[in-house]
Protein backbone atom coordinates (compact mmCIF):
# COMPACT_ATOMS: atom_id res chain seq x y z
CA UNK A 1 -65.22 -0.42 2.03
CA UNK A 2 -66.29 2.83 0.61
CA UNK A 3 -66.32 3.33 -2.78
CA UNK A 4 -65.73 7.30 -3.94
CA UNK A 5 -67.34 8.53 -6.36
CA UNK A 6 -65.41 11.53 -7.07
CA UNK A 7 -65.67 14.93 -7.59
CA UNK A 8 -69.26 16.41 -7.67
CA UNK A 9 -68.46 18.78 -10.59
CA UNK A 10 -68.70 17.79 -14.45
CA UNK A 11 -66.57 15.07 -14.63
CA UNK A 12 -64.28 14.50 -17.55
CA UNK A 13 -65.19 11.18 -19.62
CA UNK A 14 -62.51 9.55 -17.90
CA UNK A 15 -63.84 10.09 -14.28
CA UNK A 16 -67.27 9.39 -16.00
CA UNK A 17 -66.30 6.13 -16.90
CA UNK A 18 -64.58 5.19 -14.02
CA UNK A 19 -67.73 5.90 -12.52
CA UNK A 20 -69.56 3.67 -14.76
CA UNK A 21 -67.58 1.28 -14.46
CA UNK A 22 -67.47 1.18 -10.38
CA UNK A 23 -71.89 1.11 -10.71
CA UNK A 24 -71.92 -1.85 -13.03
CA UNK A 25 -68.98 -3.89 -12.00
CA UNK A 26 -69.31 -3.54 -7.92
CA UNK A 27 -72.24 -5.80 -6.99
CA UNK A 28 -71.62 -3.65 -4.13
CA UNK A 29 -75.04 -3.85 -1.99
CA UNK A 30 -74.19 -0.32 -0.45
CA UNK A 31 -74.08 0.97 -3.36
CA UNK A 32 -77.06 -0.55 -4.57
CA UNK A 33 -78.72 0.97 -1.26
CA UNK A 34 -77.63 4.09 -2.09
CA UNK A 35 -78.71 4.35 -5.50
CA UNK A 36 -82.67 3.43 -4.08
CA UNK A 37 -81.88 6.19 -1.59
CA UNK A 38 -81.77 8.86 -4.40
CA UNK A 39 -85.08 10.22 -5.54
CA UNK A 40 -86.59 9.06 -8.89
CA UNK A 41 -85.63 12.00 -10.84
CA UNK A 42 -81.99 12.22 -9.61
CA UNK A 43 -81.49 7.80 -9.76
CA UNK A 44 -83.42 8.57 -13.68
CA UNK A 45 -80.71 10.29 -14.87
CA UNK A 46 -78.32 8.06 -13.25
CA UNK A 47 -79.19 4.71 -14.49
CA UNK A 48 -79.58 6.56 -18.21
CA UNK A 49 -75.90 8.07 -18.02
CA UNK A 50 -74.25 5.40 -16.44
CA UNK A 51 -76.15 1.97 -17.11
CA UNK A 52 -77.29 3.34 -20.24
CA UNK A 53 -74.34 5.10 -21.83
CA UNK A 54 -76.85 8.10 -22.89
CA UNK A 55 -75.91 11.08 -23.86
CA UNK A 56 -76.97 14.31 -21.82
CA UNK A 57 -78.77 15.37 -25.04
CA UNK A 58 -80.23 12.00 -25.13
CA UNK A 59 -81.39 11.81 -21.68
CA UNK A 60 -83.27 15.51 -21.96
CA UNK A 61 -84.83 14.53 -24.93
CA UNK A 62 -86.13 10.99 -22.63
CA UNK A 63 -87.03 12.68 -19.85
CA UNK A 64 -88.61 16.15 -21.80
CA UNK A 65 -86.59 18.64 -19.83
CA UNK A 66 -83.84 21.15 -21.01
CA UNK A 67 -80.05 19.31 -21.02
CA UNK A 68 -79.52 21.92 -18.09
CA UNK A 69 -81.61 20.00 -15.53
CA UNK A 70 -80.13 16.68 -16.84
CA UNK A 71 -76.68 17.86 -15.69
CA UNK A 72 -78.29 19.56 -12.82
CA UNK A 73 -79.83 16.36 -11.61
CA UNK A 74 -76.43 14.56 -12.22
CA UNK A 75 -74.47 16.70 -10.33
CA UNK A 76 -76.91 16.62 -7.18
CA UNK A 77 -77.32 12.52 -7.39
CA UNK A 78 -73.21 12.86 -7.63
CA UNK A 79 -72.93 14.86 -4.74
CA UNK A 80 -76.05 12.88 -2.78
CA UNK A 81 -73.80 8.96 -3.55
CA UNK A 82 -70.86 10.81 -2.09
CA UNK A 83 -72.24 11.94 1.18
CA UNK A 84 -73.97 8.15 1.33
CA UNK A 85 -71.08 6.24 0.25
CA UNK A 86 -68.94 8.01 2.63
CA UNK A 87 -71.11 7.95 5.61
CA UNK A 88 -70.83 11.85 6.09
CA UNK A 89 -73.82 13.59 6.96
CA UNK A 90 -74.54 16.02 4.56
């Protein structure tokens, strides 16, 4: 089964943790695949929002860049586990 991730835009905390929720609590191996699919920067910010429950401000501080490109880079690994979840070609 496919598992959506939702929209691609800046999620409300509710989608957010619905989201969190479906990465910790799926043991889903496609979406495990997915996640190693995504470069390093974009699965970075991933695992640090999601597994890690940081903040944006947290995770620019982490990773040295502006909170811009934090939310940048979580939009585009958003939008890249959609189109691999869903098996669309982007």
């Amino acid at each position: 089964s496919v598992i959506s991730v939702g929209s691609t835009a800046d999620l409300p905390e509710v989608a957010i943790e619905c989201f969190a929720e479906k990465l910790e609590c799926s043991g889903n191996d496609q979406l495990s695949e997915a996640l190693k699919a995504l470069s390093p920067q974009l699965r970075e910010a991933v695992v640090l929002r999601y597994y890690d429950e940081k903040t944006i401000d947290e995770i620019a501080t982490i990773l040295q860049v502006p909170p811009g490109t934090v939310k940048s880079r979580l939009h585009n690994a958003r939008t890249a586990l959609n189109t691999l979840l869903s098996g669309k070609e982007p």
